[in-house]
Protein backbone atom coordinates (compact mmCIF):
# COMPACT_ATOMS: atom_id res chain seq x y z
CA UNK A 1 0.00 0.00 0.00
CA UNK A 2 1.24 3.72 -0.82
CA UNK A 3 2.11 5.82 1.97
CA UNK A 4 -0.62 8.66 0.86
CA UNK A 5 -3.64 5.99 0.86
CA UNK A 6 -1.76 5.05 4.27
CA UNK A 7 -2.27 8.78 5.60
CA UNK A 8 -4.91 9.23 3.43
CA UNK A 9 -6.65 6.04 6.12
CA UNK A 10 -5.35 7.50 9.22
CA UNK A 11 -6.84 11.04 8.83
CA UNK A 12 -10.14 9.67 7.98
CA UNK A 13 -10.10 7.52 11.27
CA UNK A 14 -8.77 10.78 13.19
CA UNK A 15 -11.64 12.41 11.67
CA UNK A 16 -13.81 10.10 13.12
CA UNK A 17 -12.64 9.74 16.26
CA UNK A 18 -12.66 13.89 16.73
CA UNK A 19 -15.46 14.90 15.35
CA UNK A 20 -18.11 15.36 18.95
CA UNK A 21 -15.06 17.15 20.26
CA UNK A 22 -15.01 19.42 17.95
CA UNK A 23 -18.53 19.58 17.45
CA UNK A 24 -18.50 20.57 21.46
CA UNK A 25 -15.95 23.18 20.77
CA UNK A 26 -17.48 25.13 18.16
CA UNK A 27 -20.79 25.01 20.33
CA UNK A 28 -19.22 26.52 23.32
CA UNK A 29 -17.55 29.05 20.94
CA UNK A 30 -20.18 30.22 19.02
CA UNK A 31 -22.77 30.51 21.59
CA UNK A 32 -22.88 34.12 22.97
CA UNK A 33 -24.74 33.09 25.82
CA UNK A 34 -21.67 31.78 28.09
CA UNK A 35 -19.45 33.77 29.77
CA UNK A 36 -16.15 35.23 27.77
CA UNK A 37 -13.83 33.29 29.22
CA UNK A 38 -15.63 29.66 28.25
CA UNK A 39 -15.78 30.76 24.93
CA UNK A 40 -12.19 31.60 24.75
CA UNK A 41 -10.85 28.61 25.78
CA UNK A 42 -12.79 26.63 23.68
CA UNK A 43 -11.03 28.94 20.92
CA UNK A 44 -8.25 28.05 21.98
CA UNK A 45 -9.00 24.51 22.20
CA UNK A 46 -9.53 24.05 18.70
CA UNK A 47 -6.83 26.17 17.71
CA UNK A 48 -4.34 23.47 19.33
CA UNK A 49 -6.20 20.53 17.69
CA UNK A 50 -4.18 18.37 14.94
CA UNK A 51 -5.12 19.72 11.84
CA UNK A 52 -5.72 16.42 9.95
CA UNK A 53 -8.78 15.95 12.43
CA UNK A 54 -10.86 18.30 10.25
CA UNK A 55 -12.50 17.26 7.29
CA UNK A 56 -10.95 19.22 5.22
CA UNK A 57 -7.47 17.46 5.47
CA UNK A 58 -9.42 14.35 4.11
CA UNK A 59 -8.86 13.92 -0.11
CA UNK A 60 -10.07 11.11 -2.18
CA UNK A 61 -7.46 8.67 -3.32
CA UNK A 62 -7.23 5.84 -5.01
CA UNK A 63 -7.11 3.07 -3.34
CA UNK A 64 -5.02 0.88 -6.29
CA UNK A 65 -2.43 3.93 -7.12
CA UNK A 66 -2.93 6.67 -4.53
CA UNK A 67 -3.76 9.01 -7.26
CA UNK A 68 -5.78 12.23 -5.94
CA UNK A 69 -7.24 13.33 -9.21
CA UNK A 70 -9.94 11.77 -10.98
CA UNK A 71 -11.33 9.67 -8.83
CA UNK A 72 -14.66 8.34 -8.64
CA UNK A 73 -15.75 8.46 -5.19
CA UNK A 74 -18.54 5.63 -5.41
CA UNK A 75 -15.32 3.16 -5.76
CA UNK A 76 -12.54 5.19 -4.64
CA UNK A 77 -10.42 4.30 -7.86
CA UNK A 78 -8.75 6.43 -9.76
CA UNK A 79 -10.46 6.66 -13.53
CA UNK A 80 -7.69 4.29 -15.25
CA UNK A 81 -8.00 1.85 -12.59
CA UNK A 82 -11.33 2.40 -13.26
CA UNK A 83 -11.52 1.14 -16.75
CA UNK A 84 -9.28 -1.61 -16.24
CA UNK A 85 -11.14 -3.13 -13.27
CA UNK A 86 -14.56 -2.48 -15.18
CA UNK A 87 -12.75 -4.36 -18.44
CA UNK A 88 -12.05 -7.45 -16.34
CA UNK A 89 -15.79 -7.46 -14.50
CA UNK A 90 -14.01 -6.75 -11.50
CA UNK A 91 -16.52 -4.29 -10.90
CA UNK A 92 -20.09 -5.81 -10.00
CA UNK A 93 -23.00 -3.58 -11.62
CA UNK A 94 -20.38 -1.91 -14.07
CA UNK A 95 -20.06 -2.59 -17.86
CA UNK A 96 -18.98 -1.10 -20.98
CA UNK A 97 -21.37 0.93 -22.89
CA UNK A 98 -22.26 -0.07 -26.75
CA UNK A 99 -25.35 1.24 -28.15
């Protein structure tokens, strides 16, 4: 396995495992309600979190190559691995179209 679709694994797990705490943090930062100095450290809180637990570090890749263009989501290939698994029949539900 490439050592992008490696990372590429590991931030979507932090992702996962982060996302009520930030979820808690943004609530107790946004809401205007509390006192100052909640909301501040709650700033601050996600202001030290890893980056790569936000869901913006996350970026499709193909799982075959570790490409991070073309790729179709739905399979998470790349679209020459794409073709060539959907050539073979690797691909259940995909076929070539001839009209």
């Amino acid at each position: 396995m490439k050592a992008r679709v490696y990372r590429d694994i590991l931030k979507r797990k932090l992702v996962v495992e982060k996302e009520t705490e930030l979820q808690v943090y943004r609530y107790l930062s946004r809401n205007t309600v509390l006192p100052v100095r909640t909301r501040v450290m709650a700033q601050l809180a996600l202001a030290n979190t890893d980056k790569n637990a936000f869901p913006t570090a996350v970026r499709n890749r193909c799982l075959e190559t570790g490409r991070g263009r073309g790729v179709m989501s739905d399979w998470r290939l790349c679209r020459f691995q794409f073709r060539l698994k959907a050539l073979k029949g690797d691909l259940s539900g995909v076929q070539k179209a001839s009209w």
